[in-house]
PDB file of N, CA and C in Angstrom:
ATOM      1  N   UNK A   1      -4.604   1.955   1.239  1.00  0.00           N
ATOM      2  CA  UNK A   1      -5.684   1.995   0.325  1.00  0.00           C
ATOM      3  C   UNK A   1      -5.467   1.074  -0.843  1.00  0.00           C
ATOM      4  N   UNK A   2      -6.594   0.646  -1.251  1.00  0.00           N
ATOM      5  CA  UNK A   2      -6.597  -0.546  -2.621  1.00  0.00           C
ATOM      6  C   UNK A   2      -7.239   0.245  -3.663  1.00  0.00           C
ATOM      7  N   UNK A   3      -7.184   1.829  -3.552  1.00  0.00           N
ATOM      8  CA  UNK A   3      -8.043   1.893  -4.913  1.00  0.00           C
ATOM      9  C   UNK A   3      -7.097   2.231  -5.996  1.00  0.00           C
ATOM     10  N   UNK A   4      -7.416   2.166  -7.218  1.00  0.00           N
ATOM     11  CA  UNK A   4      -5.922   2.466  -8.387  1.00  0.00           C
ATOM     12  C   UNK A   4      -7.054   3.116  -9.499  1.00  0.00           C
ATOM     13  N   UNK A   5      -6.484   3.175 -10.041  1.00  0.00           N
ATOM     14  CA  UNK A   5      -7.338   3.361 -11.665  1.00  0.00           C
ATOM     15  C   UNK A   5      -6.404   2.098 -13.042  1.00  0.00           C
ATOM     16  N   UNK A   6      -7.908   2.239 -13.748  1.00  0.00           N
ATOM     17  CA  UNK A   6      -7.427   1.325 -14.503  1.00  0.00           C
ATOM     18  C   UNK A   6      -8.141   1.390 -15.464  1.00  0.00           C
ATOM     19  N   UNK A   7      -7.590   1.992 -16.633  1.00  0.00           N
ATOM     20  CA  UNK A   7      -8.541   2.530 -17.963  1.00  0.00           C
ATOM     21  C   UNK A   7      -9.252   3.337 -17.742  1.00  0.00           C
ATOM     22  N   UNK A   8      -9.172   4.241 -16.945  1.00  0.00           N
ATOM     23  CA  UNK A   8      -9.682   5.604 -16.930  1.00  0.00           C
ATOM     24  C   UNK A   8     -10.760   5.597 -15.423  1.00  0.00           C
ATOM     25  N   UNK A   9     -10.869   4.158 -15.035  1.00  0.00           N
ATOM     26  CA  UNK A   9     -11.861   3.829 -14.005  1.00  0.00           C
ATOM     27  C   UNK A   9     -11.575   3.551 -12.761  1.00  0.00           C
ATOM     28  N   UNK A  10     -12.211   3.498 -11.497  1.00  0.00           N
ATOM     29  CA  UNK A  10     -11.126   4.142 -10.397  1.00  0.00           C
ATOM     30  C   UNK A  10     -11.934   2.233  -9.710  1.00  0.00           C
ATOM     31  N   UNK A  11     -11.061   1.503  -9.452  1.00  0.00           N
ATOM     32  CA  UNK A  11     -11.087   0.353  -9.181  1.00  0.00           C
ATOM     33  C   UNK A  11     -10.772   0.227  -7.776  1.00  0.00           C
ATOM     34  N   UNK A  12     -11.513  -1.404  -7.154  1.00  0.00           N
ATOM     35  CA  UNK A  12     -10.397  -1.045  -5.753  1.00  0.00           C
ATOM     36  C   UNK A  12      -9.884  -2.838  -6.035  1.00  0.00           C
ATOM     37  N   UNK A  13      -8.766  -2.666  -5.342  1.00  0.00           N
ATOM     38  CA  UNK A  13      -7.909  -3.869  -5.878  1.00  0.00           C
ATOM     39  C   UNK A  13      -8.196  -4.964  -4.706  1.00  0.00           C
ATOM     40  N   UNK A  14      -8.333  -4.539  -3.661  1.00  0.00           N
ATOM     41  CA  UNK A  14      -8.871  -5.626  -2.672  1.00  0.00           C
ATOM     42  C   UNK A  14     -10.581  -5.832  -2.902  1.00  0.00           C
ATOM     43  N   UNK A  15     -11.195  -5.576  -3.971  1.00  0.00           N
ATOM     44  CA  UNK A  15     -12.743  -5.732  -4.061  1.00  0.00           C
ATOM     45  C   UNK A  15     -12.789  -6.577  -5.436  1.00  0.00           C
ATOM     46  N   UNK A  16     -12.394  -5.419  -6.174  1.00  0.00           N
ATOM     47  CA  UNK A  16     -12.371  -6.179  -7.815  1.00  0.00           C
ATOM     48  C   UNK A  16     -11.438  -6.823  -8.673  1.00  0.00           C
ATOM     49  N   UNK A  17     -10.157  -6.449  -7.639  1.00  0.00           N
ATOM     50  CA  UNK A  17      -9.025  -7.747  -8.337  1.00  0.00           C
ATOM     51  C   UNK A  17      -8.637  -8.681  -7.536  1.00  0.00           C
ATOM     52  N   UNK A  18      -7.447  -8.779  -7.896  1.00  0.00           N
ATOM     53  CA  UNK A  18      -6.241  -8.528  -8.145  1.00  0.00           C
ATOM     54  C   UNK A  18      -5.991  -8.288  -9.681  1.00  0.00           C
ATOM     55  N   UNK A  19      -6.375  -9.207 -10.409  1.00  0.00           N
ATOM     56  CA  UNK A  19      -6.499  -9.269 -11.397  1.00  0.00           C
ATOM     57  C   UNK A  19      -7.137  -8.600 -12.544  1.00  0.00           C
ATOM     58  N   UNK A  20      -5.990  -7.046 -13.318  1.00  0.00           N
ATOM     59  CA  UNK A  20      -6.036  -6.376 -14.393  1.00  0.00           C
ATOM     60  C   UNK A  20      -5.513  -6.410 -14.961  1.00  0.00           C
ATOM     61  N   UNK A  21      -5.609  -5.550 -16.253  1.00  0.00           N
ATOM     62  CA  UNK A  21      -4.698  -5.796 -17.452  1.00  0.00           C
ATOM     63  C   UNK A  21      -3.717  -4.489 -16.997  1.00  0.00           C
ATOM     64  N   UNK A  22      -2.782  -4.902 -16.951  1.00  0.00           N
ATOM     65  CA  UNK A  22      -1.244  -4.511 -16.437  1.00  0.00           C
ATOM     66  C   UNK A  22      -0.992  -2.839 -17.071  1.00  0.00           C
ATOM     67  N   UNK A  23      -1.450  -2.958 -18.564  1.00  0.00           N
ATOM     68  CA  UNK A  23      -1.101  -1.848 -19.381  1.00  0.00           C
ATOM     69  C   UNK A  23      -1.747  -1.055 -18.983  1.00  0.00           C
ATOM     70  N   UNK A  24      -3.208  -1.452 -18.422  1.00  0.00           N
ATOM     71  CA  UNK A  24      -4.072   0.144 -18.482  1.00  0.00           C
ATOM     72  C   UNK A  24      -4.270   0.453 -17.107  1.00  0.00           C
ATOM     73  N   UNK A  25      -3.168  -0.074 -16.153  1.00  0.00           N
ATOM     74  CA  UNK A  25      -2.892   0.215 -14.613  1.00  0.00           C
ATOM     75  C   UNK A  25      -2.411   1.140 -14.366  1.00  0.00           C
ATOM     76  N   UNK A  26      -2.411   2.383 -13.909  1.00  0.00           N
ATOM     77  CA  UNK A  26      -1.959   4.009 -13.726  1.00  0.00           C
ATOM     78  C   UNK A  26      -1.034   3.840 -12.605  1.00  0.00           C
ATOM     79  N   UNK A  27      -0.150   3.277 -12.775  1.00  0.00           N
ATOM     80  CA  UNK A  27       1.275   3.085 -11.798  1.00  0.00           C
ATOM     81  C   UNK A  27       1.192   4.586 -11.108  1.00  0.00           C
ATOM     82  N   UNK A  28       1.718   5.132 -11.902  1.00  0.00           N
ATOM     83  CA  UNK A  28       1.914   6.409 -11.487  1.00  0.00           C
ATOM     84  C   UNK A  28       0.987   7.030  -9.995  1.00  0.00           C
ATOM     85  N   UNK A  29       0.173   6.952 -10.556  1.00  0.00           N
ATOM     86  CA  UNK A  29      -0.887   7.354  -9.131  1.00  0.00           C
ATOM     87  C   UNK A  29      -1.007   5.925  -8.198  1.00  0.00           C
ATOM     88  N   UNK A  30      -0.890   4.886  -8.668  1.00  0.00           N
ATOM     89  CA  UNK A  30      -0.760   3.871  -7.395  1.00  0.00           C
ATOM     90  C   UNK A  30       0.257   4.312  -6.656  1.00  0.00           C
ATOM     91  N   UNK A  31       1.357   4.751  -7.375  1.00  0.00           N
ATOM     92  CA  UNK A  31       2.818   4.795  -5.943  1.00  0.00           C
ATOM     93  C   UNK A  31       2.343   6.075  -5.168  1.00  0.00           C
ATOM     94  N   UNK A  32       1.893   7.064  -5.892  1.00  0.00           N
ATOM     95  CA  UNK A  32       1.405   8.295  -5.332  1.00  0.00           C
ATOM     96  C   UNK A  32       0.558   7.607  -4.018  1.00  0.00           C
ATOM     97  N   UNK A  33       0.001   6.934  -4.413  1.00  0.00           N
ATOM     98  CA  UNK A  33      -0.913   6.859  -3.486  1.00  0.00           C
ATOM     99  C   UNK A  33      -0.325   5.914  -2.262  1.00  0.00           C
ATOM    100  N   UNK A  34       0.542   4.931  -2.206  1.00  0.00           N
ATOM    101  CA  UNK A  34       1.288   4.071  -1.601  1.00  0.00           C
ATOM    102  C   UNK A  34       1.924   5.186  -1.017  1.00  0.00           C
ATOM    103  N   UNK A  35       2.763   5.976  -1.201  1.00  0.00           N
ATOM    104  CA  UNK A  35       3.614   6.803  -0.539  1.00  0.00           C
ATOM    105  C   UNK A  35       2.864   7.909   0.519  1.00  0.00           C
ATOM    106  N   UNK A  36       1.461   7.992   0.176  1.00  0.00           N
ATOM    107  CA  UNK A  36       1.013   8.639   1.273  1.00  0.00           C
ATOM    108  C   UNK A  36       1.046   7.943   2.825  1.00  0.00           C
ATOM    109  N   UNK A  37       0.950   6.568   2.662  1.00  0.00           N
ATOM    110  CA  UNK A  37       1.135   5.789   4.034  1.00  0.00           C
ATOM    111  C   UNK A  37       3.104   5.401   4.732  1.00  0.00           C
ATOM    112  N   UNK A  38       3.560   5.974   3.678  1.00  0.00           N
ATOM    113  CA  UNK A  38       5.192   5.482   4.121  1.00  0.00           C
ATOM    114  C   UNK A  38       5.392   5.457   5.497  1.00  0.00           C
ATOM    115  N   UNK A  39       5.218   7.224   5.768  1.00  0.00           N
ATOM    116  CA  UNK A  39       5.608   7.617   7.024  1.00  0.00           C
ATOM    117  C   UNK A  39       4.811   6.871   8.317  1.00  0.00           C
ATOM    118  N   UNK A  40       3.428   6.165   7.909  1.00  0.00           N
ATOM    119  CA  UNK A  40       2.401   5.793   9.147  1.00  0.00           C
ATOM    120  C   UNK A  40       3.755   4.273   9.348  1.00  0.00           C
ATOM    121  N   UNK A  41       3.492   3.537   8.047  1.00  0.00           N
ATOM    122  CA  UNK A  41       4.223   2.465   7.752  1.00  0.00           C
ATOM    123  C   UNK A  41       5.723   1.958   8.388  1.00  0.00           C
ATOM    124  N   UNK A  42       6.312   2.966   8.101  1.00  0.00           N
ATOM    125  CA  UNK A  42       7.650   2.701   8.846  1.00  0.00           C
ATOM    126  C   UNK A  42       7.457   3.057  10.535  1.00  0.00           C
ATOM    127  N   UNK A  43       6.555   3.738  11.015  1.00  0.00           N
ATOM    128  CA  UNK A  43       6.835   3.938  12.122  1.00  0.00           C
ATOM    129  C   UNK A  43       6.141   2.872  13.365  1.00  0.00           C
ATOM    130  N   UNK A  44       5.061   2.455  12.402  1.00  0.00           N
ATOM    131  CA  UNK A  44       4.563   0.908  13.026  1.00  0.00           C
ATOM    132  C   UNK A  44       5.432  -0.171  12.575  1.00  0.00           C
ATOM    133  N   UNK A  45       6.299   0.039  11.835  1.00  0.00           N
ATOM    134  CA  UNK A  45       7.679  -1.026  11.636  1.00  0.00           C
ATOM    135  C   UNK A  45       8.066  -0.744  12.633  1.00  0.00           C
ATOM    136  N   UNK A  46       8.727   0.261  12.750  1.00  0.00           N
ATOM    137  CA  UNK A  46       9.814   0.412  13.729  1.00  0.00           C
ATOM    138  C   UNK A  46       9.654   0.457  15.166  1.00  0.00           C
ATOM    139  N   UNK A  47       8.116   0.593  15.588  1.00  0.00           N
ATOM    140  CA  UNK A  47       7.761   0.172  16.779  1.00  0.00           C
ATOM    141  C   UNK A  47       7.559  -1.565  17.066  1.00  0.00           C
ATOM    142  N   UNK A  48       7.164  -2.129  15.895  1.00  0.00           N
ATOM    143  CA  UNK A  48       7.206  -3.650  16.136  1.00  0.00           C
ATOM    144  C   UNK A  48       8.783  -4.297  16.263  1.00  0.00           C
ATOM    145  N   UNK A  49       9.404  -3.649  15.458  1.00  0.00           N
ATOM    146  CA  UNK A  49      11.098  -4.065  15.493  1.00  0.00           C
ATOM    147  C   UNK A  49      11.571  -3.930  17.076  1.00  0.00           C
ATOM    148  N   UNK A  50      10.738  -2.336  17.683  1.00  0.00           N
ATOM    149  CA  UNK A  50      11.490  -2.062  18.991  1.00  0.00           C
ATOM    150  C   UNK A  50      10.865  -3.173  20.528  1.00  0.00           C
ATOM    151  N   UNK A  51       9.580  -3.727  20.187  1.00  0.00           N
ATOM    152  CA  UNK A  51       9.263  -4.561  20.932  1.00  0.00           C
ATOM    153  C   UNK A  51       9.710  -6.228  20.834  1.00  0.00           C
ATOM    154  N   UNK A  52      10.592  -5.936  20.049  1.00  0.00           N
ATOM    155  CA  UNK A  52      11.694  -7.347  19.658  1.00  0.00           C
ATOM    156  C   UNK A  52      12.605  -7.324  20.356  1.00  0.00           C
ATOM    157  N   UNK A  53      12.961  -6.303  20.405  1.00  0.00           N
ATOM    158  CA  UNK A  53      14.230  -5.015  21.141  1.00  0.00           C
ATOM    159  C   UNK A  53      14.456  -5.358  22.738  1.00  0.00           C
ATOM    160  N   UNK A  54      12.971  -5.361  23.385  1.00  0.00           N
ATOM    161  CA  UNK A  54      12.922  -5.485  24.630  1.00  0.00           C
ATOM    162  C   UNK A  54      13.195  -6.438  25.463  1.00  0.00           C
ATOM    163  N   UNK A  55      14.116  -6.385  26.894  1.00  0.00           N
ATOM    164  CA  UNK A  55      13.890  -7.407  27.337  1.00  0.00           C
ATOM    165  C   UNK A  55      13.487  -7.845  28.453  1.00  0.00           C
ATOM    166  N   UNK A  56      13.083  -9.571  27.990  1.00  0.00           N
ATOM    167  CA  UNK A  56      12.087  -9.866  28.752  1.00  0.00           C
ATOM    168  C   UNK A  56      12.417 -10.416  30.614  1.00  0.00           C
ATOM    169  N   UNK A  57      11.906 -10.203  31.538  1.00  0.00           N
ATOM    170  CA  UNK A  57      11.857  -9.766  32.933  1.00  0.00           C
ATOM    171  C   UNK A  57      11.068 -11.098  33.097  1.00  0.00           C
TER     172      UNK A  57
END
């Protein structure tokens, strides 16, 4: 997800930025929100790593 808040306003960063003012960026709930995908994230890593893995016939 690209949405964050930013000065109290709920933005999406692949629409209306990249580009905000840094200070009034709610980190806090961006990582919150980044960390909801970890687990999808690493495990489509680690399936692309394992088809590296394989060999080829």
């Amino acid at each position: 997800g690209c949405r964050l808040s930013v000065g109290g306003e709920t933005k999406f960063a692949c629409v209306d930025g990249p580009d905000f003012d840094g200070h009034l960026v709610d980190f806090d709930e961006a990582m919150s929100r980044g960390a909801t995908y970890r687990d999808f994230e690493a495990h489509a890593r680690d399936a692309a790593c394992n088809l590296m893995n394989k060999e080829v016939r």
